[in-house]
PDB file of N, CA and C in Angstrom:
ATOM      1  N   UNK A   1     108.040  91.599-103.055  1.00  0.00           N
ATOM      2  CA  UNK A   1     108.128  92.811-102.297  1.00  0.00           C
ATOM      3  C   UNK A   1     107.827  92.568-100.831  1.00  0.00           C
ATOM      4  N   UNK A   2     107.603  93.792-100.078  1.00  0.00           N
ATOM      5  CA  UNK A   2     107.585  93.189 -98.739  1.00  0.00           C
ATOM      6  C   UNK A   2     106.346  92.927 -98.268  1.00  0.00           C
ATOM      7  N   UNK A   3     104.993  92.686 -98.890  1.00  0.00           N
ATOM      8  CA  UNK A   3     104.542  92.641 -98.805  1.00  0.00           C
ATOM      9  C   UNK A   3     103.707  90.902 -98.707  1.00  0.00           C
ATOM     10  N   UNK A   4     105.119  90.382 -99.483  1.00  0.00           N
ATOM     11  CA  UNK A   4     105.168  88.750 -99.714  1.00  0.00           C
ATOM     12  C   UNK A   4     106.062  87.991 -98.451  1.00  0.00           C
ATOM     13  N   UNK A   5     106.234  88.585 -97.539  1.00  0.00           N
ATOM     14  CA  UNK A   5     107.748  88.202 -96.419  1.00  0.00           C
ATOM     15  C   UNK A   5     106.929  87.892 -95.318  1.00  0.00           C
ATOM     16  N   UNK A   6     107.029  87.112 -94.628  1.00  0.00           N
ATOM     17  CA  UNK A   6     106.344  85.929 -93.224  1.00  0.00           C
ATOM     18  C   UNK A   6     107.661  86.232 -92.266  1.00  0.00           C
ATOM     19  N   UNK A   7     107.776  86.386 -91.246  1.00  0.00           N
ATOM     20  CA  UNK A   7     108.788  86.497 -89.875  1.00  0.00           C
ATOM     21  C   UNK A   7     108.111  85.255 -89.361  1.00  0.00           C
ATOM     22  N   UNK A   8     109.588  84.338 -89.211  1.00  0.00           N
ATOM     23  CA  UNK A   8     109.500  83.325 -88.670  1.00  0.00           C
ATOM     24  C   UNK A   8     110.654  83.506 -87.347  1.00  0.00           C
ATOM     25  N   UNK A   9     110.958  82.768 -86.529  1.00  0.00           N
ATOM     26  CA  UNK A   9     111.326  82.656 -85.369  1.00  0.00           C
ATOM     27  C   UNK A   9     111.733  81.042 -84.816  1.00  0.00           C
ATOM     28  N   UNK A  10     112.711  80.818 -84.113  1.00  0.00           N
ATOM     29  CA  UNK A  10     113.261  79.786 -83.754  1.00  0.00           C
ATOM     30  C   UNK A  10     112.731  79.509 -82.525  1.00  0.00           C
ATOM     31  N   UNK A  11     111.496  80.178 -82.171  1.00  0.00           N
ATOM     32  CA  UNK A  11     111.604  79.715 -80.850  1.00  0.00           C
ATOM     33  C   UNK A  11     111.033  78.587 -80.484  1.00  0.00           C
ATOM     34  N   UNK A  12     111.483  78.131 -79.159  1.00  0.00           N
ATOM     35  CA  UNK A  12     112.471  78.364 -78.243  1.00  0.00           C
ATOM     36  C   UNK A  12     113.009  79.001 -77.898  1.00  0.00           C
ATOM     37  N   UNK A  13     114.044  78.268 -78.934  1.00  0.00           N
ATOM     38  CA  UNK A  13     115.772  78.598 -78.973  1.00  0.00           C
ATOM     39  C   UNK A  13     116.166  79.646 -79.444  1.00  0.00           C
ATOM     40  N   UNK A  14     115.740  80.508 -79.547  1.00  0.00           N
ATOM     41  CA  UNK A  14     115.565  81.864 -80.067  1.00  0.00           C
ATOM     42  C   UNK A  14     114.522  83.037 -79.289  1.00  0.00           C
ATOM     43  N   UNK A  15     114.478  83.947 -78.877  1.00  0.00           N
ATOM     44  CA  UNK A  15     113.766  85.135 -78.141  1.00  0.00           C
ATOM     45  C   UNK A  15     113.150  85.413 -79.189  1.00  0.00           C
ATOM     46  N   UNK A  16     111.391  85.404 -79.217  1.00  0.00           N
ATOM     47  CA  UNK A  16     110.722  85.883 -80.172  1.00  0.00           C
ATOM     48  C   UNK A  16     111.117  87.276 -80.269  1.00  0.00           C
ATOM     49  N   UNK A  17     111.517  88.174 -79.348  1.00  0.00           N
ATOM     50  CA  UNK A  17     111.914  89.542 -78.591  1.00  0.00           C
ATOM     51  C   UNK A  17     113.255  89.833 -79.424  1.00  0.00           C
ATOM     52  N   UNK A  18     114.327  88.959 -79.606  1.00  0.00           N
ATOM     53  CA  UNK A  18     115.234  89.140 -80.693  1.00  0.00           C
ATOM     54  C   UNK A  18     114.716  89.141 -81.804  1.00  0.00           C
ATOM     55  N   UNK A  19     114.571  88.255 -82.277  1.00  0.00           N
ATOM     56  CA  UNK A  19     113.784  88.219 -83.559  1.00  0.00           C
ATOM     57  C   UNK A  19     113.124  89.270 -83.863  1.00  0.00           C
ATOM     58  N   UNK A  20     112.523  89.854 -83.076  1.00  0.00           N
ATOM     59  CA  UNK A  20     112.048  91.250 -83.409  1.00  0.00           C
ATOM     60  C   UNK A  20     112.779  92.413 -83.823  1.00  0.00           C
ATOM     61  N   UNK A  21     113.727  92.207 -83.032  1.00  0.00           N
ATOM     62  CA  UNK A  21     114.917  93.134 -82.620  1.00  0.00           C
ATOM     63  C   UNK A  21     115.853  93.309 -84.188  1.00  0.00           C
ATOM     64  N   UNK A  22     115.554  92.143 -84.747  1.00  0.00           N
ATOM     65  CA  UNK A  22     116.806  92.041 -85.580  1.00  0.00           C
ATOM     66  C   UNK A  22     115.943  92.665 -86.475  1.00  0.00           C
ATOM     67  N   UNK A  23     114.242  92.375 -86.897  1.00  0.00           N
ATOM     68  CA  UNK A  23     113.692  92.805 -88.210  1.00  0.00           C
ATOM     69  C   UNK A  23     114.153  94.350 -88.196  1.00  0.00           C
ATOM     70  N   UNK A  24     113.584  95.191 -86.545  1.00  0.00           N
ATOM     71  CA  UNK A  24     114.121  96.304 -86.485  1.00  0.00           C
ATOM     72  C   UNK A  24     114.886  97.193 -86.905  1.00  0.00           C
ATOM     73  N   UNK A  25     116.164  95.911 -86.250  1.00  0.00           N
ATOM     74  CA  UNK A  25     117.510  96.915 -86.879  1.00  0.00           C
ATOM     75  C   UNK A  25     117.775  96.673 -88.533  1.00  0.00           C
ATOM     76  N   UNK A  26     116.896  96.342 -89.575  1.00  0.00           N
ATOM     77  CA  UNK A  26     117.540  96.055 -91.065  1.00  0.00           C
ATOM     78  C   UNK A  26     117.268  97.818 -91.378  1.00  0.00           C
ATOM     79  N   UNK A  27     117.857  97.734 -92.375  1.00  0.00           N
ATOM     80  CA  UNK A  27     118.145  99.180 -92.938  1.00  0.00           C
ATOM     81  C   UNK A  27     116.920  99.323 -94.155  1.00  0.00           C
ATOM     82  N   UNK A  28     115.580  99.270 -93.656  1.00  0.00           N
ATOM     83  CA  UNK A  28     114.531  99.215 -94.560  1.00  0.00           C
ATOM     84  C   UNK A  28     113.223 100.387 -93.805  1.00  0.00           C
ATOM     85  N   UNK A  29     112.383 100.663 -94.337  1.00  0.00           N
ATOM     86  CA  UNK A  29     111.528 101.884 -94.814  1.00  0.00           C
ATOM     87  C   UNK A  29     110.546 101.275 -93.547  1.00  0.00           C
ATOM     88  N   UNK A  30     110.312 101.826 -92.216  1.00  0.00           N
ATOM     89  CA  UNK A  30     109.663 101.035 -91.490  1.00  0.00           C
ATOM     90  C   UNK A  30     108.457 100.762 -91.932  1.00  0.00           C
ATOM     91  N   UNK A  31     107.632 100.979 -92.771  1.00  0.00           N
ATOM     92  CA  UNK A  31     106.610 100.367 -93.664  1.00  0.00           C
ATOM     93  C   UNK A  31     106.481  98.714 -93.865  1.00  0.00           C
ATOM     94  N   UNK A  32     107.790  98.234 -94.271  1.00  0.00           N
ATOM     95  CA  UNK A  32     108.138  97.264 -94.628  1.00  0.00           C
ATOM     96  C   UNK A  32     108.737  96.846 -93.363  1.00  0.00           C
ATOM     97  N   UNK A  33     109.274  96.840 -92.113  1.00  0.00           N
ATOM     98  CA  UNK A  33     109.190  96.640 -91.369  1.00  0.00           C
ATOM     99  C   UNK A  33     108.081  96.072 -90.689  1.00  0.00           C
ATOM    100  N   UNK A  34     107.241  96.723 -90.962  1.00  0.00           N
ATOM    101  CA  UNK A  34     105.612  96.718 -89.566  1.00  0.00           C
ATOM    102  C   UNK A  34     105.105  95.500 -90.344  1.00  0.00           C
ATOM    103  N   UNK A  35     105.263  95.611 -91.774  1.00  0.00           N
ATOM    104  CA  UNK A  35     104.579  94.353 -92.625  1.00  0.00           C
ATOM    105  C   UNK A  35     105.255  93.164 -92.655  1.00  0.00           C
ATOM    106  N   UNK A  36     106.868  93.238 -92.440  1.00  0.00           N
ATOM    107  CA  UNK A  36     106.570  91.741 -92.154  1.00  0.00           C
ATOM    108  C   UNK A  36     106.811  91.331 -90.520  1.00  0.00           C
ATOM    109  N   UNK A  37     106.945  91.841 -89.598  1.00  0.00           N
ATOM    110  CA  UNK A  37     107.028  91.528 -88.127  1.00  0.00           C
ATOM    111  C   UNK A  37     105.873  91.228 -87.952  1.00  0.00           C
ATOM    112  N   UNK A  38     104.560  91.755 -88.540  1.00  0.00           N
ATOM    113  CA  UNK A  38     103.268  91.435 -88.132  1.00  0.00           C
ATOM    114  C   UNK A  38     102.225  91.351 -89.280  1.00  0.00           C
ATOM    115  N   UNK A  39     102.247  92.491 -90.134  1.00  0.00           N
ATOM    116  CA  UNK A  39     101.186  92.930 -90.882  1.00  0.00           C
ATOM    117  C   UNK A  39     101.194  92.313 -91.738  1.00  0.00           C
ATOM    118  N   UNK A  40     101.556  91.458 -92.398  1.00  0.00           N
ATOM    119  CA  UNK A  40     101.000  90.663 -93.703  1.00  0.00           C
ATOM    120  C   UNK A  40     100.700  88.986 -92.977  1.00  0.00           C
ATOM    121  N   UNK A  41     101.309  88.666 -91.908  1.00  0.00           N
ATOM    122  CA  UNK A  41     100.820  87.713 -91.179  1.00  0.00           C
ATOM    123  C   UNK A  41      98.978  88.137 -90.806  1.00  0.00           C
ATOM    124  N   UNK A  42      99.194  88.956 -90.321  1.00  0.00           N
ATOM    125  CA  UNK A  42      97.783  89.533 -89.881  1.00  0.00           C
ATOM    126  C   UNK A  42      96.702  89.943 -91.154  1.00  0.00           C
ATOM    127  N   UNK A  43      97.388  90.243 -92.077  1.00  0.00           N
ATOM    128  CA  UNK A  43      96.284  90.403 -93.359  1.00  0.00           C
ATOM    129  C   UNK A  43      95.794  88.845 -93.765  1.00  0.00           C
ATOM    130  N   UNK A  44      97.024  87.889 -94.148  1.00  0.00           N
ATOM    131  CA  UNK A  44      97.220  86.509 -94.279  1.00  0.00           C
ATOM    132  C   UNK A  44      95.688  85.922 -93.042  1.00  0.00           C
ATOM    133  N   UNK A  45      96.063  85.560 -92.166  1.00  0.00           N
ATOM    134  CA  UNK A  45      95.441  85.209 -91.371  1.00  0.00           C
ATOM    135  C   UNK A  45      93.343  86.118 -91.072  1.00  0.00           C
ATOM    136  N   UNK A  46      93.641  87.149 -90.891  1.00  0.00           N
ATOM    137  CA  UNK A  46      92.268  87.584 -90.381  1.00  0.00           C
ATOM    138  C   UNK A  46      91.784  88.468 -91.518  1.00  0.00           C
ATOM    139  N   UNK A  47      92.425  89.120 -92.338  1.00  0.00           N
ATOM    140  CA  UNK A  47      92.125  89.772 -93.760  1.00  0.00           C
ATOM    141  C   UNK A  47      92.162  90.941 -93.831  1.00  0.00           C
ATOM    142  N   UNK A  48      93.125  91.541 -92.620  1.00  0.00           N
ATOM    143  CA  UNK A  48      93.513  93.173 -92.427  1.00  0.00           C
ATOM    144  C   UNK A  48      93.852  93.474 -93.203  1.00  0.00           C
ATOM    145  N   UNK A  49      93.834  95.180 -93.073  1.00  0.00           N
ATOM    146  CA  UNK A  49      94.689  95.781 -94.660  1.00  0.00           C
ATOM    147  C   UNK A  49      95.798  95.938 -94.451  1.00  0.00           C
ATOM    148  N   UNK A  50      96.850  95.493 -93.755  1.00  0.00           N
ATOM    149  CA  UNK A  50      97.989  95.312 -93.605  1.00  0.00           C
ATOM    150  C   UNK A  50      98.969  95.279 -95.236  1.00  0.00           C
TER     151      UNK A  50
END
């Protein structure tokens, strides 16, 4: 679920700023959005309730 999904990024060679852009535009519940652009990285890492 989306709760299992990591946003990775090419950068460089890639605009972390696109990359953003693209999680944005998917046709999903912005819930699941916010969680994987940031929030399960951030739970992962520091132990938010993300």
């Amino acid at each position: 679920g989306p709760g299992r999904i990591l946003m990775g990024s090419d950068f460089p060679l890639i605009a972390q700023s696109r990359q953003l852009q693209e999680v944005r535009s998917l046709d999903l519940p912005e819930e699941f959005k916010e969680r994987i652009s940031g929030g399960n990285a951030e739970r992962l890492l520091f132990g938010g309730s993300a």
